[in-house]
Protein backbone atom coordinates (compact mmCIF):
# COMPACT_ATOMS: atom_id res chain seq x y z
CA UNK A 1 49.29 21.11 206.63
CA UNK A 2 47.09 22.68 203.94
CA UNK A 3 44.74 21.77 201.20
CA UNK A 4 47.52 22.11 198.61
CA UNK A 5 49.63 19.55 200.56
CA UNK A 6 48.35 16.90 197.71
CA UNK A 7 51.19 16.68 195.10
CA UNK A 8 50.47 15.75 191.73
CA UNK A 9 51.93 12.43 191.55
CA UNK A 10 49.87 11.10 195.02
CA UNK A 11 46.49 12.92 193.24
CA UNK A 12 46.93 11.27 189.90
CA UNK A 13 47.17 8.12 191.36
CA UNK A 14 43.82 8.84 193.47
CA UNK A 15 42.12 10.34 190.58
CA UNK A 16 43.32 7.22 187.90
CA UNK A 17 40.33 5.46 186.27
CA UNK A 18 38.92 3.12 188.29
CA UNK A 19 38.35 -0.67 187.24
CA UNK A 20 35.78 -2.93 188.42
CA UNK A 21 37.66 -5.55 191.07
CA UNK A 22 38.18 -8.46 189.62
CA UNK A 23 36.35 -11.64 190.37
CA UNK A 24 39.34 -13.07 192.17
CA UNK A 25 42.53 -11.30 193.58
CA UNK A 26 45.69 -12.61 192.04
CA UNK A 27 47.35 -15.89 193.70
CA UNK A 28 49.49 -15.20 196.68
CA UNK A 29 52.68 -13.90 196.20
CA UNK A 30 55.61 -13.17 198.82
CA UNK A 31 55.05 -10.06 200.86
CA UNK A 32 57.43 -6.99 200.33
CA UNK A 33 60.58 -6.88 201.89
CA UNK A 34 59.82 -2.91 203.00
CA UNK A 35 56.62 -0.52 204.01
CA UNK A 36 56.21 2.64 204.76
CA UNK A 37 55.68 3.35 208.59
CA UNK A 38 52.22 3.42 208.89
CA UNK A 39 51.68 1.92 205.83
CA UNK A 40 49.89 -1.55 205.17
CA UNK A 41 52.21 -5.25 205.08
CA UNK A 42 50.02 -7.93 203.74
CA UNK A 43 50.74 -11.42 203.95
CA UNK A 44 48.57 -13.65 201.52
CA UNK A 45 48.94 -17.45 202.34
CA UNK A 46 47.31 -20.35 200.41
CA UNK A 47 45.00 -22.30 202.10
CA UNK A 48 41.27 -24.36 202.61
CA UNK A 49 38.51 -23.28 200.42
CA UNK A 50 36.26 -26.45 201.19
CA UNK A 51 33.43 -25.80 204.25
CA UNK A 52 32.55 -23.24 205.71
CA UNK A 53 36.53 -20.83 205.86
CA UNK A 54 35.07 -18.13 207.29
CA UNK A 55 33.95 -19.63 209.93
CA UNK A 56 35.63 -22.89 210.68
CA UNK A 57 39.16 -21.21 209.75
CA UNK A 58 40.92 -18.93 212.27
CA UNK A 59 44.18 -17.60 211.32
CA UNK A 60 46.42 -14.57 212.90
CA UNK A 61 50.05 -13.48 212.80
CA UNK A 62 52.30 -12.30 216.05
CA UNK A 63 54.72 -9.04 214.91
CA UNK A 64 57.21 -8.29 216.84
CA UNK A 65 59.59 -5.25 216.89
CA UNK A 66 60.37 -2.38 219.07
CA UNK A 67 60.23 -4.45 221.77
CA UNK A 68 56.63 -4.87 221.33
CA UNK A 69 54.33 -7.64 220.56
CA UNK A 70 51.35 -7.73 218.22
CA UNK A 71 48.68 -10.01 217.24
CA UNK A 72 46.80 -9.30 214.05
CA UNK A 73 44.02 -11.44 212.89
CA UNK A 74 43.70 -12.48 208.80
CA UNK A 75 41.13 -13.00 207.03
CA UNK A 76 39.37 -15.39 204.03
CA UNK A 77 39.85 -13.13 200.83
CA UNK A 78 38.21 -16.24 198.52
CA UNK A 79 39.42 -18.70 196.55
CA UNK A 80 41.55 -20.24 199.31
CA UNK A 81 43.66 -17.42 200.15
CA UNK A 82 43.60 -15.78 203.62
CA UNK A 83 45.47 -12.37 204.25
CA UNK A 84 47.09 -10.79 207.30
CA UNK A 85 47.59 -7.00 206.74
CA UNK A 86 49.38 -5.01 209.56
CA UNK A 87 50.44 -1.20 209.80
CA UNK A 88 53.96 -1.04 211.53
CA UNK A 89 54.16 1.84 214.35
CA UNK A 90 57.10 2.42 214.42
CA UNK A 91 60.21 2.21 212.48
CA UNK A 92 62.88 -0.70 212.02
CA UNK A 93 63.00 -4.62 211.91
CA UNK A 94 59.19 -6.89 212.11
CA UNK A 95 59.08 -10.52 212.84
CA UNK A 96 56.38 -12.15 212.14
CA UNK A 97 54.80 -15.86 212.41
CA UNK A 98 51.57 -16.83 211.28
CA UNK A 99 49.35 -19.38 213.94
CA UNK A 100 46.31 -21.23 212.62
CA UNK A 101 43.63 -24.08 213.66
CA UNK A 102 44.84 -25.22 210.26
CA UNK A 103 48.26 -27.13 210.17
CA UNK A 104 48.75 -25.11 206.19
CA UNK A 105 48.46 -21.91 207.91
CA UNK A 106 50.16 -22.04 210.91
CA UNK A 107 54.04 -21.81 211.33
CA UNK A 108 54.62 -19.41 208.40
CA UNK A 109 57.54 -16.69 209.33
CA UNK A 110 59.07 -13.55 207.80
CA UNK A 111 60.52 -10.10 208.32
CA UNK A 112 60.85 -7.27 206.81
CA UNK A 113 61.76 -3.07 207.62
CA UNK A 114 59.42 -0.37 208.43
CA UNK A 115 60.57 2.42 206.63
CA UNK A 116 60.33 6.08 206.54
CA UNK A 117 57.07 7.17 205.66
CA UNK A 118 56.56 9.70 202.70
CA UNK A 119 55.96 12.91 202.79
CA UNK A 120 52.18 13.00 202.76
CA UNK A 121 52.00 10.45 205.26
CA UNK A 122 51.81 11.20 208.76
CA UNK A 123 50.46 8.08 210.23
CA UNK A 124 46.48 7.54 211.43
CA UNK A 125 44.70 10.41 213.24
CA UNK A 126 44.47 9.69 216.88
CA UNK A 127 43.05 12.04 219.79
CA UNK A 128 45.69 15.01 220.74
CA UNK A 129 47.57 15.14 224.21
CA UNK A 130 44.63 17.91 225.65
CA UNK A 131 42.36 15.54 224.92
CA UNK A 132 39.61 17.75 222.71
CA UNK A 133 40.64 17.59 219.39
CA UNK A 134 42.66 15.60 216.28
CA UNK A 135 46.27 15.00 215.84
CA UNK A 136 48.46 12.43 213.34
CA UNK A 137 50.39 9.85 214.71
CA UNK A 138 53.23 12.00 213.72
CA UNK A 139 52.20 14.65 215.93
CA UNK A 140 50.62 17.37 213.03
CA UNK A 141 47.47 18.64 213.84
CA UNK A 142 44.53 16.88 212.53
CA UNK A 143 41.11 20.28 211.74
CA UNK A 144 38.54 18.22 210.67
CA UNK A 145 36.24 19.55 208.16
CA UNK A 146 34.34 16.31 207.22
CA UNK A 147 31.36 15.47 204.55
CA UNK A 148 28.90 12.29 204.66
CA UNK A 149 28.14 10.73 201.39
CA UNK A 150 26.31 7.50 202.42
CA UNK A 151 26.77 4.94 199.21
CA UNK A 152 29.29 7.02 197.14
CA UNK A 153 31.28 3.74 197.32
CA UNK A 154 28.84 1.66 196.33
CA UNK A 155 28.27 3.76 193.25
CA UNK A 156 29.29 2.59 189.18
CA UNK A 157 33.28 3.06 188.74
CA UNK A 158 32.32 6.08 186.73
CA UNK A 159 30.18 7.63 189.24
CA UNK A 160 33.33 6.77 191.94
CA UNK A 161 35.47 8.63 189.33
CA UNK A 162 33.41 11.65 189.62
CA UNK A 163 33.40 11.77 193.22
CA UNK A 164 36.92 11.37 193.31
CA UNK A 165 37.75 14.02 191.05
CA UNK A 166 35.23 16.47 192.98
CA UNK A 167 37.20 15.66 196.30
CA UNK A 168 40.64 16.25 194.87
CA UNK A 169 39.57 20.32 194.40
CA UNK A 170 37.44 20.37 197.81
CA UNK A 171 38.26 21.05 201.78
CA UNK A 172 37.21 17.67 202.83
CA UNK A 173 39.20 15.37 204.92
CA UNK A 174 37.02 13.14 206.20
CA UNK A 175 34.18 11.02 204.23
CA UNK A 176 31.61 9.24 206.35
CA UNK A 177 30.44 6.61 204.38
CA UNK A 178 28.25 3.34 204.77
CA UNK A 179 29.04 -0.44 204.15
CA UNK A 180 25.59 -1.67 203.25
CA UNK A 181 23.94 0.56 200.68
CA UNK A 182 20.91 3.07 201.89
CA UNK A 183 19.98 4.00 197.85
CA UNK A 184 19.94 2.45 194.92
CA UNK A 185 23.55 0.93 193.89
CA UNK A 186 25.89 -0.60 192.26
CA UNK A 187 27.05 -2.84 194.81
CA UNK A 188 24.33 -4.52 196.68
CA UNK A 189 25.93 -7.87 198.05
CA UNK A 190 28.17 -8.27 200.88
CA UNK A 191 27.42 -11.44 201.50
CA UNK A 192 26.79 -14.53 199.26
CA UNK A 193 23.38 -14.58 197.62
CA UNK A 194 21.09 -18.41 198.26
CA UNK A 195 18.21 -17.00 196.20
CA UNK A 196 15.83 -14.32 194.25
CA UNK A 197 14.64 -12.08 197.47
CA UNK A 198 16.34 -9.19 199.05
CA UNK A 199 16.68 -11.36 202.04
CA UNK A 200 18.31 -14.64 200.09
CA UNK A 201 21.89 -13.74 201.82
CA UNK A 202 23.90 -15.86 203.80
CA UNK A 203 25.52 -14.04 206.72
CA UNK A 204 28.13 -16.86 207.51
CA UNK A 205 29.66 -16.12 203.53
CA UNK A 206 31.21 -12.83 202.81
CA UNK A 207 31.31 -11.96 199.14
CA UNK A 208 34.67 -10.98 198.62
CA UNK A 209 34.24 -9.10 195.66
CA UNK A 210 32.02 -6.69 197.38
CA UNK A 211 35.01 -6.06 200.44
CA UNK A 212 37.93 -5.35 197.69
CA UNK A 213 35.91 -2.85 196.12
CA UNK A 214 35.02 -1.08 199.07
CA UNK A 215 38.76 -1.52 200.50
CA UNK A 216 39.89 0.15 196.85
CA UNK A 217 37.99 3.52 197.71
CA UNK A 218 39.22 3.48 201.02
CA UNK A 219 43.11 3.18 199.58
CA UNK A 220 42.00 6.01 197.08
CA UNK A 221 40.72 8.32 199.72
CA UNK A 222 43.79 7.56 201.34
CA UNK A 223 45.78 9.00 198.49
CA UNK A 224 43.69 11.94 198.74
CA UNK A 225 44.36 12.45 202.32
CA UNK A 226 41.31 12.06 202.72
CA UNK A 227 40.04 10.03 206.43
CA UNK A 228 37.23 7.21 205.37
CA UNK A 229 34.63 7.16 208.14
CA UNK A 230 33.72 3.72 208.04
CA UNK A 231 29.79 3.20 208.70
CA UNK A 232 29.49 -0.51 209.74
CA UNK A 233 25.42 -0.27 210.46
CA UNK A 234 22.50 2.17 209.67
CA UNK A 235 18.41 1.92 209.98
CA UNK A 236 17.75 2.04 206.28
CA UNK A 237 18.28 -1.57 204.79
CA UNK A 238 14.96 -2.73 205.96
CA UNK A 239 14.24 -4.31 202.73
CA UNK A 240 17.54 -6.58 203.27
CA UNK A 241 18.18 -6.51 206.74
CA UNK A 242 21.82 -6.48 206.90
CA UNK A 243 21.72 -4.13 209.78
CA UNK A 244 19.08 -7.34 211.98
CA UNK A 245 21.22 -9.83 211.73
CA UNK A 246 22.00 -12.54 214.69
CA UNK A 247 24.70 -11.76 216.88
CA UNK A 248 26.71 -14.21 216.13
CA UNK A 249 26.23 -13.04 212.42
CA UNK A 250 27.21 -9.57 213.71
CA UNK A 251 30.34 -10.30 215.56
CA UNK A 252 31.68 -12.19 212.37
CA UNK A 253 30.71 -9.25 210.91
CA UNK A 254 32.53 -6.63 212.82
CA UNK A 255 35.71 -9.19 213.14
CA UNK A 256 35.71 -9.83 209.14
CA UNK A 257 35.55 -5.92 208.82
CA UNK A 258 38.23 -4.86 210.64
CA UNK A 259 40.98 -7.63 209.77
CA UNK A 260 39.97 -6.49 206.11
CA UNK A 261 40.68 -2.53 206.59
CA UNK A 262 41.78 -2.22 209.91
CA UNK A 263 45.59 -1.78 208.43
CA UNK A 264 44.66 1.01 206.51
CA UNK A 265 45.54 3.98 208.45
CA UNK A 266 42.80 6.63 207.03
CA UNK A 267 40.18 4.24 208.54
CA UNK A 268 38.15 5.66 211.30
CA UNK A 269 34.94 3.14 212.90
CA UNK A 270 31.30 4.98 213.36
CA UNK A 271 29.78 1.61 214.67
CA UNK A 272 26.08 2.93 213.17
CA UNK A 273 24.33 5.98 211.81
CA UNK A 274 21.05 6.57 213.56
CA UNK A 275 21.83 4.01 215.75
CA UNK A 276 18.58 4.31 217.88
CA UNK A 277 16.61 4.11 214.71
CA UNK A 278 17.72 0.10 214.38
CA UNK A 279 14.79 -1.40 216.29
CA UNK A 280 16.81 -4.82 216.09
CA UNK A 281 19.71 -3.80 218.99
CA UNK A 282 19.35 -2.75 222.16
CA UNK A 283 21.91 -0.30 224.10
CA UNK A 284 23.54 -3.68 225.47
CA UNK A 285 23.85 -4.93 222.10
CA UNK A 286 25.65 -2.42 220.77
CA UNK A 287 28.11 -2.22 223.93
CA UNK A 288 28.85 -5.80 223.39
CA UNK A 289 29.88 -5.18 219.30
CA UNK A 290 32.04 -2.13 220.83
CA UNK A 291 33.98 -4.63 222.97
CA UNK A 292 34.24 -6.93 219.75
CA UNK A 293 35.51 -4.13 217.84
CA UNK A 294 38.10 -3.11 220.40
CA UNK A 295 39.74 -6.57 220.70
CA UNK A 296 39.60 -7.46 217.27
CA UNK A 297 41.33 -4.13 216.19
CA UNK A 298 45.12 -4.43 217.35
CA UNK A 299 45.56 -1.11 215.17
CA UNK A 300 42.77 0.66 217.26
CA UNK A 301 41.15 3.35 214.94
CA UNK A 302 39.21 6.52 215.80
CA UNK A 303 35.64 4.61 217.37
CA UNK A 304 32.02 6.45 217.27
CA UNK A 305 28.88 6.10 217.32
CA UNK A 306 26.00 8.70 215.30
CA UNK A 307 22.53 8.85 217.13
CA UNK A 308 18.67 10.55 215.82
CA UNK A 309 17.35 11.23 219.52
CA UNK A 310 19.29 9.48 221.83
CA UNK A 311 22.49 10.39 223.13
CA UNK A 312 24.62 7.28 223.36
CA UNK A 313 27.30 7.57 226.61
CA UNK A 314 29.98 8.86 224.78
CA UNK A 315 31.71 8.64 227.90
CA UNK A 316 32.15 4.99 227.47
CA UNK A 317 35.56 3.66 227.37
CA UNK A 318 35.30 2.33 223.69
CA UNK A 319 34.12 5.61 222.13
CA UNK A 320 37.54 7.79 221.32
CA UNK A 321 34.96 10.64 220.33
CA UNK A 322 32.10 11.79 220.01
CA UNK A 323 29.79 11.88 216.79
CA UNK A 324 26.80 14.20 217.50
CA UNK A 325 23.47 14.77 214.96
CA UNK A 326 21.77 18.27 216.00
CA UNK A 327 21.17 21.62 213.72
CA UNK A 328 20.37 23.72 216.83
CA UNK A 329 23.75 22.52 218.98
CA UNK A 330 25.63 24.66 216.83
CA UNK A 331 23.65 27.60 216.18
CA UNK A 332 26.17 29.33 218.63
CA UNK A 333 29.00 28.21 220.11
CA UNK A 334 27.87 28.10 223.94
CA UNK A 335 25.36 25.18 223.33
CA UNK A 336 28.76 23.54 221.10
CA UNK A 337 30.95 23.72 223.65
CA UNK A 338 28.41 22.13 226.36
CA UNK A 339 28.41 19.01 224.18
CA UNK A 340 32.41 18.80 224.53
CA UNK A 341 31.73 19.48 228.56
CA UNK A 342 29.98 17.02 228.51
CA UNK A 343 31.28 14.10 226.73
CA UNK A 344 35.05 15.10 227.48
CA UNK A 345 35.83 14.26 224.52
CA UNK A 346 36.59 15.89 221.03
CA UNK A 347 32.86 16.48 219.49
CA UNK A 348 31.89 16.05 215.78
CA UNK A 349 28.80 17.58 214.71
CA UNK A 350 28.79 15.34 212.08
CA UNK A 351 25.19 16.39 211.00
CA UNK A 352 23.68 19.55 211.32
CA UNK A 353 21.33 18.90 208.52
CA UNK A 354 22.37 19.79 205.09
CA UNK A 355 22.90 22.67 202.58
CA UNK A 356 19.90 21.73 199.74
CA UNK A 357 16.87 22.34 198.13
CA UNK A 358 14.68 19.84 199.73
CA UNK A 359 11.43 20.18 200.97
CA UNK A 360 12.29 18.43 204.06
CA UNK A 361 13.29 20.66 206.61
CA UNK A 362 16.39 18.70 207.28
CA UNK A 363 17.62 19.18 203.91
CA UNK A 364 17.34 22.72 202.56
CA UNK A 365 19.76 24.82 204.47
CA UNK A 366 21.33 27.66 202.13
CA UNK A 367 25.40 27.96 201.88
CA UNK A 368 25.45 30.87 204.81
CA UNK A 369 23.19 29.18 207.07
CA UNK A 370 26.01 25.39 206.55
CA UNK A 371 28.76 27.81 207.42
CA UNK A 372 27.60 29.44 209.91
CA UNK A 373 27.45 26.30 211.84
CA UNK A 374 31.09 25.24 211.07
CA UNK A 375 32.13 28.39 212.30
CA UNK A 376 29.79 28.78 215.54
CA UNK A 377 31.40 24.86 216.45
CA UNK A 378 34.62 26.05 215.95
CA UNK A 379 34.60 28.71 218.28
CA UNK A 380 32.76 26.28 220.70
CA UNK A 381 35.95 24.11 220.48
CA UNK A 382 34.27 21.32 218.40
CA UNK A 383 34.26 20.26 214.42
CA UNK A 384 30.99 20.47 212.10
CA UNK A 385 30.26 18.10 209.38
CA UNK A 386 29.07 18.60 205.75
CA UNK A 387 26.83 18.05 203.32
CA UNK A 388 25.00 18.97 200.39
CA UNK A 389 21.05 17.87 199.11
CA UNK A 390 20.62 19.31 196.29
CA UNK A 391 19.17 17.57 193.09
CA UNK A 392 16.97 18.88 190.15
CA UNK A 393 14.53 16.47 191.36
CA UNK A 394 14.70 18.20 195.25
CA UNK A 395 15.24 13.65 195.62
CA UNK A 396 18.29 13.61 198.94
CA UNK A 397 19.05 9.61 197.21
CA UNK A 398 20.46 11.45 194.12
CA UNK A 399 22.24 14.38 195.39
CA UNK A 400 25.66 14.18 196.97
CA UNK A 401 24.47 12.88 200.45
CA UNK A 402 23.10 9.94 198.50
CA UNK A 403 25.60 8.87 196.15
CA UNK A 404 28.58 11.51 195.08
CA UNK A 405 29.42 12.99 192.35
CA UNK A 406 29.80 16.93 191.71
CA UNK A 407 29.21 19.49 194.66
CA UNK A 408 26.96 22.00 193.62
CA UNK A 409 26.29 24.33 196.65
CA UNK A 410 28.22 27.65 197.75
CA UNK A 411 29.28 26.38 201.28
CA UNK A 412 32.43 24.20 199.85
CA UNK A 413 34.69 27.19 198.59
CA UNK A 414 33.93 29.16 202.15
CA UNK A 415 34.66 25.34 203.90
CA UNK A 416 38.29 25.68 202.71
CA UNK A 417 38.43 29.23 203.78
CA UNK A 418 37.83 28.41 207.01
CA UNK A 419 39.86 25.29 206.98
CA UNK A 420 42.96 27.90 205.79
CA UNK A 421 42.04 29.92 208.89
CA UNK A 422 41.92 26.98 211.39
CA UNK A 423 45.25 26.13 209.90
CA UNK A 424 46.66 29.13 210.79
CA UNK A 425 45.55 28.89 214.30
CA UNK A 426 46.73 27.47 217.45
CA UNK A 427 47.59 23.73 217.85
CA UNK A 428 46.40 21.59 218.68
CA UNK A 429 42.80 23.51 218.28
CA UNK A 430 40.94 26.09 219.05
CA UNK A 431 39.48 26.06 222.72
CA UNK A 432 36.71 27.89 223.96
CA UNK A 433 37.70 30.81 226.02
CA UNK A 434 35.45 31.46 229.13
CA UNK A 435 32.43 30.26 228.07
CA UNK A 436 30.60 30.39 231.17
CA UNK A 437 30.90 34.01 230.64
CA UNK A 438 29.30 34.26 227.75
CA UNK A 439 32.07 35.94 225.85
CA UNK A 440 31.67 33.96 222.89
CA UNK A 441 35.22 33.87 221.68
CA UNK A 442 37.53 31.16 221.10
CA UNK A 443 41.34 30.42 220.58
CA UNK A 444 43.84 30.13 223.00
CA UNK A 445 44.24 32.38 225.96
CA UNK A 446 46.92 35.13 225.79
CA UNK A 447 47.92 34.57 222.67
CA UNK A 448 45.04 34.15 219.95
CA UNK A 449 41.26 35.21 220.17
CA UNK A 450 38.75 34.52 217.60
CA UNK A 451 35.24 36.28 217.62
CA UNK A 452 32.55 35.70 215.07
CA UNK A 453 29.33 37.55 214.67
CA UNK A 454 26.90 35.19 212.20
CA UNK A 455 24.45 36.62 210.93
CA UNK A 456 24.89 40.12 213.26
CA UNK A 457 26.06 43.16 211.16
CA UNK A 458 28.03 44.99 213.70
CA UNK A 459 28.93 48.58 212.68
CA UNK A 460 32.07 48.21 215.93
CA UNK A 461 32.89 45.68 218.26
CA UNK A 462 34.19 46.86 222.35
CA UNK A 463 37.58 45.04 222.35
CA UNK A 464 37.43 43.66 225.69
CA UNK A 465 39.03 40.26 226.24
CA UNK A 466 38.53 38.00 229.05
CA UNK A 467 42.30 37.82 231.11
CA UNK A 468 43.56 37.87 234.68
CA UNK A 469 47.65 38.96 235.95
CA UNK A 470 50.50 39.67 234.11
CA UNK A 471 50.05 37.28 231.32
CA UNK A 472 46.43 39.06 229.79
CA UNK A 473 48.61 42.41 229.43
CA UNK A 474 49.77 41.48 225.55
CA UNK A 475 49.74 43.37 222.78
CA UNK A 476 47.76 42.49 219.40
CA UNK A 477 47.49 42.74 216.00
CA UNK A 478 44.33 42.13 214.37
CA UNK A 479 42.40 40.85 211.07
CA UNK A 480 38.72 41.77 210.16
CA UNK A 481 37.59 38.25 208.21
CA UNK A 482 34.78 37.98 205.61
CA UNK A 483 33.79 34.19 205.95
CA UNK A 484 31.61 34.56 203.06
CA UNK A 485 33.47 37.01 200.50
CA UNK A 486 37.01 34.72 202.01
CA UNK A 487 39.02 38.21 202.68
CA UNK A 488 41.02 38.91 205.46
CA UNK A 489 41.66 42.87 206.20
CA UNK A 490 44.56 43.63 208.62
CA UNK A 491 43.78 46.10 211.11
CA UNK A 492 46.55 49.28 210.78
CA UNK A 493 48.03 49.14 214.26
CA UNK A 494 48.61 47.06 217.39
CA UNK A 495 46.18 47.10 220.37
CA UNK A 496 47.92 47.36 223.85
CA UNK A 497 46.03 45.77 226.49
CA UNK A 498 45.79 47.19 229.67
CA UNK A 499 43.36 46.08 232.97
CA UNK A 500 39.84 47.35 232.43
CA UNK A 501 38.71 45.50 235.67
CA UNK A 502 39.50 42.27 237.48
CA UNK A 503 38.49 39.98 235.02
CA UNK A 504 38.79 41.89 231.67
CA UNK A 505 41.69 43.68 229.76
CA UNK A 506 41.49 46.56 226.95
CA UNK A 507 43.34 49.11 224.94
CA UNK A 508 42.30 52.56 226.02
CA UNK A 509 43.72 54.26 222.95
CA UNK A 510 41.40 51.93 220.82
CA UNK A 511 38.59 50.73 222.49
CA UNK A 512 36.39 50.02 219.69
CA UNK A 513 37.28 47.93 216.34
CA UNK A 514 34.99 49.45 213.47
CA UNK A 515 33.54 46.74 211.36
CA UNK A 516 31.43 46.79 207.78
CA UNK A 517 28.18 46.18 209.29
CA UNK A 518 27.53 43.06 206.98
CA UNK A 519 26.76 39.19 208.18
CA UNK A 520 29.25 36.44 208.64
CA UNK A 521 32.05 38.60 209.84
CA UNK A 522 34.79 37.54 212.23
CA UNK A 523 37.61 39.35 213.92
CA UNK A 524 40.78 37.34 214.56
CA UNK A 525 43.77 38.77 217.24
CA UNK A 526 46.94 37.63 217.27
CA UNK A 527 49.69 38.60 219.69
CA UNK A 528 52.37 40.11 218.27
């Protein structure tokens, strides 16, 4: 797959103009007959709307087909209608029948075909076969190159628009983005307001409104291709206090949540950013909303968890992989690839502080210095996350970490450069090759090496790759790439390998490669 995959129609419909939700959604009507595999069936059925329906109301529908059972939970959308969305796995017939603790719920029945999916849909990203990196249900491989953009969502429709429009043209495929608003927004209110204060909120009542919206930029990142990286909790609400609430208040939280976008198949769960920062929860507590999570999500989404100073166990059966904060970790690819030793696990650098003008150090890395660390994780076997800080008033709330809107920086363009390159590499990933060796080169052995210098201006490089028997004695052809200027020079020739020593094989026709003695070079071999 590449970044011109998007076909007109799919981005038009992405890019549309947006329209505040309405107030209400329209009154139930009878769910399609047909979905797309992997696509979202909803079932909307009329029901209570006196007391307390999020609470005292429990309703779920059983789906059977392929000889498999499964029970999704619905939720109260408002105005006495509950929904039950599901994403069929596979192709063919689904049965369904609603159950309820409320006699006009319960006993509801229906059917209708999975289809097959369209061409730009290849089902929900799920962890590949080796275990260290990102595949589609339909077995393409997933590269992520990912941005955070905290309350774009949460922004005016226009603002949304904008954001929209700037992902459309940029490498992203993954948007981590928060549920309760860190800056000043447009949306403010998940749940029902009792008063004046920032604290007048009633966890036990949802606001609707709030959820659809947030659900519609989820669907439009879907169109995009785009994966949403759902942030249910993060340290900076103080003032409101959404991320302190009960447990109670957080379990009906979490459940509410993932009935409501669980079906959407671009969904992925990062149960907190700065999770260690929330004074409120304790490691046990945010185990026990894991374990919520996991049984309340029958479609089970990509699960993490994004830390300041502690390392959560990303070990930990509920966490599918790991979401990492550190600049240094990916400085070069050695200390990148001790993370994914580690963890065993794919690894997302999601932050590595950003490109920007700040004057907080976190916040005022230039364009070279962001890619650098994509590619030094890439070679280390992992995936580096984005983003950009820069605003005429040097404010991070403003810029495009904050709240969307255009990209300004350099690093984007030489983002989907390298996305084009890890395209054009091995599936399912590139894996580090010998790294307790310290040969700093990654790809997959025998068959594709990739070696980049940072901010080194090599004049040559010795072409000695790491290789044991029979199978190191290949032949190459190789590519001199510019990360920054995006060019890739083919080398004239082939390089013959031959046994330099036990461990090591060479060419001894051509045992140097000259280079152009500038930064941010690379050299990729392919056999041939």
């Amino acid at each position: 797959m590449t970044i011109t995959r998007r076909d007109m129609l799919t981005r038009a419909a992405a890019l549309s103009t947006i329209t505040a939700a309405p107030a209400a959604m329209a009154r139930v009507a009878a769910p399609p007959r047909s979905v797309e595999r992997w696509g979202v069936y909803e079932i909307a059925l009329d029901g209570p709307r006196e007391g307390k329906p999020f609470d005292d109301v429990q309703v779920a529908a059983t789906f059977e087909g392929w000889g498999t059972r499964v029970k999704v939970p619905g939720f109260y959308d408002g105005d006495g209608v509950y929904r039950i969305r599901f994403s069929p796995p596979e192709l063919g017939q689904w049965r369904w029948t609603s159950e309820s603790n409320n006699a006009s719920l319960a006993g509801r029945s229906g059917s209708f075909d999975a289809i097959a999916p369209a061409k730009d849909n290849h089902g929900p990203v799920r962890i590949s076969k080796d275990g260290y990196h990102f595949a589609y249900a339909d077995g393409t491989p997933f590269r992520q190159i990912g941005t955070t953009c905290y309350s774009w969502a949460l922004q005016s429709d226009a603002k949304c628009a904008e954001t929209l429009k700037t992902l459309g043209s940029a490498p992203f495929n993954k948007m981590r983005m928060l549920v309760f608003p860190n800056v000043e927004s447009v949306a403010t209110n998940p749940f029902a307001r009792t008063g004046d204060g920032l604290r007048a909120w009633d966890p036990t009542r949802f606001d609707p409104a709030y959820f659809r919206r947030y659900e519609d930029r989820i669907q439009r990142l879907g169109a995009l291709g785009i994966e949403a990286d759902v942030i249910l909790y993060h340290p900076y609400d103080e003032k409101r206090g959404y991320s302190d609430m009960k447990r109670e208040d957080d379990e009906r939280y979490v459940r509410y949540i993932s009935a409501r976008f669980g079906a959407y198949r671009n969904v992925w769960w990062s149960m907190a950013n700065e999770y260690d920062d929330v004074e409120s929860k304790s490691i046990e507590d945010w185990d026990h909303l894991f374990q919520i999570l996991v049984a309340a999500d029958p479609h089970d989404r990509l699960r993490s968890i994004h830390q300041i100073n502690t390392y959560y166990d990303h070990r930990k059966p509920w966490i599918t992989h790991a979401s990492i904060q550190n600049g240094a970790a990916v400085l070069d690819d050695l200390r990148a690839e001790l993370h994914r030793a580690f963890t065993l696990k794919p690894v997302i650098f999601d932050e590595v502080v950003y490109e920007g003008n700040l004057a907080e150090r976190w916040g005022q890395l230039t364009g070279e210095e962001m890619v650098e660390r994509f590619w030094f994780g890439l070679i280390g076997g992992t995936y580096v996350g984005h983003s950009e800080t820069i605003d005429p008033g040097r404010n991070a709330d403003s810029s495009w970490l904050g709240k969307g809107g255009k990209l300004v920086g350099n690093s984007a363009p030489r983002l989907a450069f390298l996305r084009r390159i890890m395209e054009e590499g091995p599936v399912p990933g590139i894996e580090p090759i010998q790294p307790w060796w310290n040969y700093h080169i990654g790809g997959k052995q025998h068959e594709y090496f990739l070696k980049y210098f940072g901010s080194e201006q090599p004049t040559e490089w010795q072409v000695v790759l790491p290789g044991r028997g029979e199978a190191a004695l290949q032949t190459y052809r190789a590519d001199i790439i510019d990360s920054w200027n995006m060019t890739i020079t083919p080398v004239n020739g082939v390089f013959r390998m031959a046994r330099k020593n036990q461990y090591d094989v060479h060419d001894p026709a051509r045992p140097t490669l000259p280079l152009p003695g500038k930064p941010w070079i690379a050299v990729r071999m392919v056999k041939v």
